[in-house]
N, C-alpha and C. Protein backbone atom coordinates (compact mmCIF):
# COMPACT_ATOMS: atom_id res chain seq x y z
N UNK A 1 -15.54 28.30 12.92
CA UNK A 1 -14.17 28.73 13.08
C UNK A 1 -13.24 27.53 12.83
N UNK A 2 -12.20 27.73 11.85
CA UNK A 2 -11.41 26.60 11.41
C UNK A 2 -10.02 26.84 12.50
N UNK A 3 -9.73 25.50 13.11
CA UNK A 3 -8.35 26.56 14.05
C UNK A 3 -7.29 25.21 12.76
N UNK A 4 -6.50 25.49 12.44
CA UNK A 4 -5.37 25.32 11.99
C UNK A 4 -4.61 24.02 12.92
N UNK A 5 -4.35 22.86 12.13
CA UNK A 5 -4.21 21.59 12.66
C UNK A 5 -2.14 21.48 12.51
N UNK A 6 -1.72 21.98 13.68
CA UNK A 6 -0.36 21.80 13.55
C UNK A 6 0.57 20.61 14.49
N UNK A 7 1.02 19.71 13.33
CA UNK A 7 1.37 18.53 13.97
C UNK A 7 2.50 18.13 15.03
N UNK A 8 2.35 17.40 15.84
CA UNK A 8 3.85 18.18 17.04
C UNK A 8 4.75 17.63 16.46
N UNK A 9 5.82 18.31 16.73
CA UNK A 9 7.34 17.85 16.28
C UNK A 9 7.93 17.73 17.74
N UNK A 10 8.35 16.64 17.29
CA UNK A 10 9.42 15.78 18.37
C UNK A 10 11.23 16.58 18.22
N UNK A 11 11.66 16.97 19.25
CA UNK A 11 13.10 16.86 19.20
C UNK A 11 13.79 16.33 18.82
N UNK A 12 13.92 14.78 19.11
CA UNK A 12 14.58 14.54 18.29
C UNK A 12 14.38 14.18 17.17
N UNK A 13 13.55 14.47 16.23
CA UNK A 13 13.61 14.35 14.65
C UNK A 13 14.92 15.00 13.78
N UNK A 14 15.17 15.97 14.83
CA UNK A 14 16.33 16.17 13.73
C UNK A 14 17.31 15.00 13.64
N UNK A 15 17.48 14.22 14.67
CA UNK A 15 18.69 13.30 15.10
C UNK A 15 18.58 12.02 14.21
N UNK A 16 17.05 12.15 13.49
CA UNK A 16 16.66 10.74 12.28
C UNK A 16 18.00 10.85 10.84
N UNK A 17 18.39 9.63 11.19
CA UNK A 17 19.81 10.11 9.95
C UNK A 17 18.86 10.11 8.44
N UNK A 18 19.38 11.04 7.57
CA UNK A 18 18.99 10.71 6.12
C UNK A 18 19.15 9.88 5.42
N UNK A 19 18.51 9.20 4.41
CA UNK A 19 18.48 7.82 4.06
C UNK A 19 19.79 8.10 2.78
N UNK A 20 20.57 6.83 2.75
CA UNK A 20 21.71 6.84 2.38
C UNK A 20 21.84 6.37 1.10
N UNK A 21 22.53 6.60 0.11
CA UNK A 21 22.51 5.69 -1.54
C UNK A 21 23.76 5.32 -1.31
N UNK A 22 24.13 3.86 -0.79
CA UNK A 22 24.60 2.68 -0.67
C UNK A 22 25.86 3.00 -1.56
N UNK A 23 25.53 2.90 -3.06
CA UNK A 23 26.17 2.92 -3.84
C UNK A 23 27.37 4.15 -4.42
N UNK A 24 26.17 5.48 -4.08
CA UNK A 24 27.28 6.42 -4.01
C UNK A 24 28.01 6.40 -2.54
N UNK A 25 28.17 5.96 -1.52
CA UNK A 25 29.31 5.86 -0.48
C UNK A 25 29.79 4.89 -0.87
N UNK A 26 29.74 3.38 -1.09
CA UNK A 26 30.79 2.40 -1.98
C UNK A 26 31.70 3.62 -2.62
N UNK A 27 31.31 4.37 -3.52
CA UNK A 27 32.06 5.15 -4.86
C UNK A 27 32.98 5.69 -4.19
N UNK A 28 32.49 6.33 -3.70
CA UNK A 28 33.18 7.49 -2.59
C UNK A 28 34.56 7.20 -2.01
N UNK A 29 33.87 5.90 -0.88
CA UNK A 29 35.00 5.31 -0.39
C UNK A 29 36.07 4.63 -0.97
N UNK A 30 35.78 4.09 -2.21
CA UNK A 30 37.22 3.85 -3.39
C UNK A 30 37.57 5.08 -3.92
N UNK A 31 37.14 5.96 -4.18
CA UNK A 31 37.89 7.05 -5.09
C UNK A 31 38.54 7.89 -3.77
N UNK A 32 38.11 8.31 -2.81
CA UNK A 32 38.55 9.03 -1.81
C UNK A 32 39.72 8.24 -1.06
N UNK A 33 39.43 7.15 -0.32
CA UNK A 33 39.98 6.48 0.52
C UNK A 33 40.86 4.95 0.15
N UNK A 34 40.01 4.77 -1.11
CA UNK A 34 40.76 3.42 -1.41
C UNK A 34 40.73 1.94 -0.74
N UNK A 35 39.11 2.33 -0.47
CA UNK A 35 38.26 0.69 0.40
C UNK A 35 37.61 0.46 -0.64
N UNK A 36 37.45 -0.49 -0.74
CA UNK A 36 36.54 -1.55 -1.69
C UNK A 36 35.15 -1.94 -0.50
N UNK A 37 34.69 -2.10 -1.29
CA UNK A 37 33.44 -2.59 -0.65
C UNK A 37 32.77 -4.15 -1.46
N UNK A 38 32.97 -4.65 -1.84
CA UNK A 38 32.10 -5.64 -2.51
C UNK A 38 31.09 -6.85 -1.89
N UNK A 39 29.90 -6.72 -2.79
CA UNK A 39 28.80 -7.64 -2.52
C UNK A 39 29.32 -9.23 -3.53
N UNK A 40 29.83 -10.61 -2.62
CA UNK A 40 29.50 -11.33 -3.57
C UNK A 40 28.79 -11.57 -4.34
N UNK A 41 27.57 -11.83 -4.04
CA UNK A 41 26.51 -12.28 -4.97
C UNK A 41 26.19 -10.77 -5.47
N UNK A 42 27.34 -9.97 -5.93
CA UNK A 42 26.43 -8.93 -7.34
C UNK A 42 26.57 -9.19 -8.18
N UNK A 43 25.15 -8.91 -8.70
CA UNK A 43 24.87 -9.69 -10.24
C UNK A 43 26.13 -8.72 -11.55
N UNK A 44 26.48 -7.93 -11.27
CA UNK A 44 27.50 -7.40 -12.21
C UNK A 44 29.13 -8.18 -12.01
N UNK A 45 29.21 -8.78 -11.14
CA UNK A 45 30.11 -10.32 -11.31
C UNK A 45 30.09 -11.37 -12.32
N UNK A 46 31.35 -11.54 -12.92
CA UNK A 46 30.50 -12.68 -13.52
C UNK A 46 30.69 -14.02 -12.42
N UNK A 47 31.06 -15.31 -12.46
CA UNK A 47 31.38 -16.44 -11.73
C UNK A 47 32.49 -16.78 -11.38
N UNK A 48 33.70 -16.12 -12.29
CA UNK A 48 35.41 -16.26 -11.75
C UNK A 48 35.66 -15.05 -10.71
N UNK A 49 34.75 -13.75 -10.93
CA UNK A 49 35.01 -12.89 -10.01
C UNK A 49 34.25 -12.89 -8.53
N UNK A 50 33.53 -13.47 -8.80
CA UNK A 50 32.62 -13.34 -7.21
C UNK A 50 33.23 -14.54 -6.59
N UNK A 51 33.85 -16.06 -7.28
CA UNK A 51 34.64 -16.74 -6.42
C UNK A 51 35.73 -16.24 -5.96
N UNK A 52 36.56 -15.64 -6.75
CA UNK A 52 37.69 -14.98 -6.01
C UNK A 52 37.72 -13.53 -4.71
N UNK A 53 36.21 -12.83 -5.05
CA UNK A 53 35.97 -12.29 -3.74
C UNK A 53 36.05 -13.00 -2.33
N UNK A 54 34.64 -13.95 -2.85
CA UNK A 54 34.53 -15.17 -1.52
C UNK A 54 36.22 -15.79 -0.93
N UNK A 55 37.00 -16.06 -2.10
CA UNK A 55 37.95 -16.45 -1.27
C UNK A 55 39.56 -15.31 -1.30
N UNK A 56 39.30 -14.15 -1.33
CA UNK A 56 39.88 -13.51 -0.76
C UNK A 56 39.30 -12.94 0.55
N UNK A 57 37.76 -13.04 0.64
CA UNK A 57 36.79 -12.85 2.07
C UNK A 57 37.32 -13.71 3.14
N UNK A 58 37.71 -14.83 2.61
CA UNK A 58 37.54 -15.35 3.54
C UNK A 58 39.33 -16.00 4.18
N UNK A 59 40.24 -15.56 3.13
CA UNK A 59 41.69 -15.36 3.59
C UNK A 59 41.81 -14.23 4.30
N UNK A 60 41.11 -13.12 4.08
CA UNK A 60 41.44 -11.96 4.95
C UNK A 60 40.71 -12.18 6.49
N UNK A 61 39.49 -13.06 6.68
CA UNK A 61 38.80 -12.95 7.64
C UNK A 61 38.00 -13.71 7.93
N UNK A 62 38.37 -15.26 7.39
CA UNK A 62 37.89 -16.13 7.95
C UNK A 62 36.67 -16.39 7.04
N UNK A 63 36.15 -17.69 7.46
CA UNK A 63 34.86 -18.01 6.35
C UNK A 63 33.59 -17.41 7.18
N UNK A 64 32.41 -17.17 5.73
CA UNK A 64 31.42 -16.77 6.35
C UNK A 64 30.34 -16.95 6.61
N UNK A 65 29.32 -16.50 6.43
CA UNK A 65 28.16 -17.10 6.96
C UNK A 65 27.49 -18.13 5.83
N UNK A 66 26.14 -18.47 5.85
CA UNK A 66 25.63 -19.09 4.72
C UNK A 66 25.50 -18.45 3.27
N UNK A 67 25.85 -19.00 2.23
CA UNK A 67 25.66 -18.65 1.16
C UNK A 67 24.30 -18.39 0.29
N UNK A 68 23.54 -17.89 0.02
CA UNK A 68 22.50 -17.63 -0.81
C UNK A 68 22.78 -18.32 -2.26
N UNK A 69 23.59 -19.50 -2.92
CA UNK A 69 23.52 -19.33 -4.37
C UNK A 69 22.69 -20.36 -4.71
């Protein structure tokens, strides 16, 4: 006799958030709302634009942590 192997489900599983694409909420939030989001070090920067992030980052809010370059 085979009895049928049914795995327990937890309550709160529903409450596990869905995994998110980063990139389409960046989008979102500029076309909808009109926030920017930017990563210095993205490689679709070239070197005059990711310095002028860093130092508009850091006129709006102070300097930041360690740099990766």
């Amino acid at each position: 006799m085979k009895i049928p192997h049914h795995p327990y489900r937890c309550p709160l599983a529903r409450l596990i958030p869905e995994p998110v694409d980063a990139e389409a909420l960046k989008r979102y939030g500029w076309r909808e709302q009109h926030i920017l989001v930017v990563n210095e070090a993205d490689e679709r920067l070239n070197f005059v634009e990711r310095e002028w992030v860093r130092q508009l980052g850091e006129r709006l809010y102070g300097p930041g942590g360690t740099r990766n370059a």
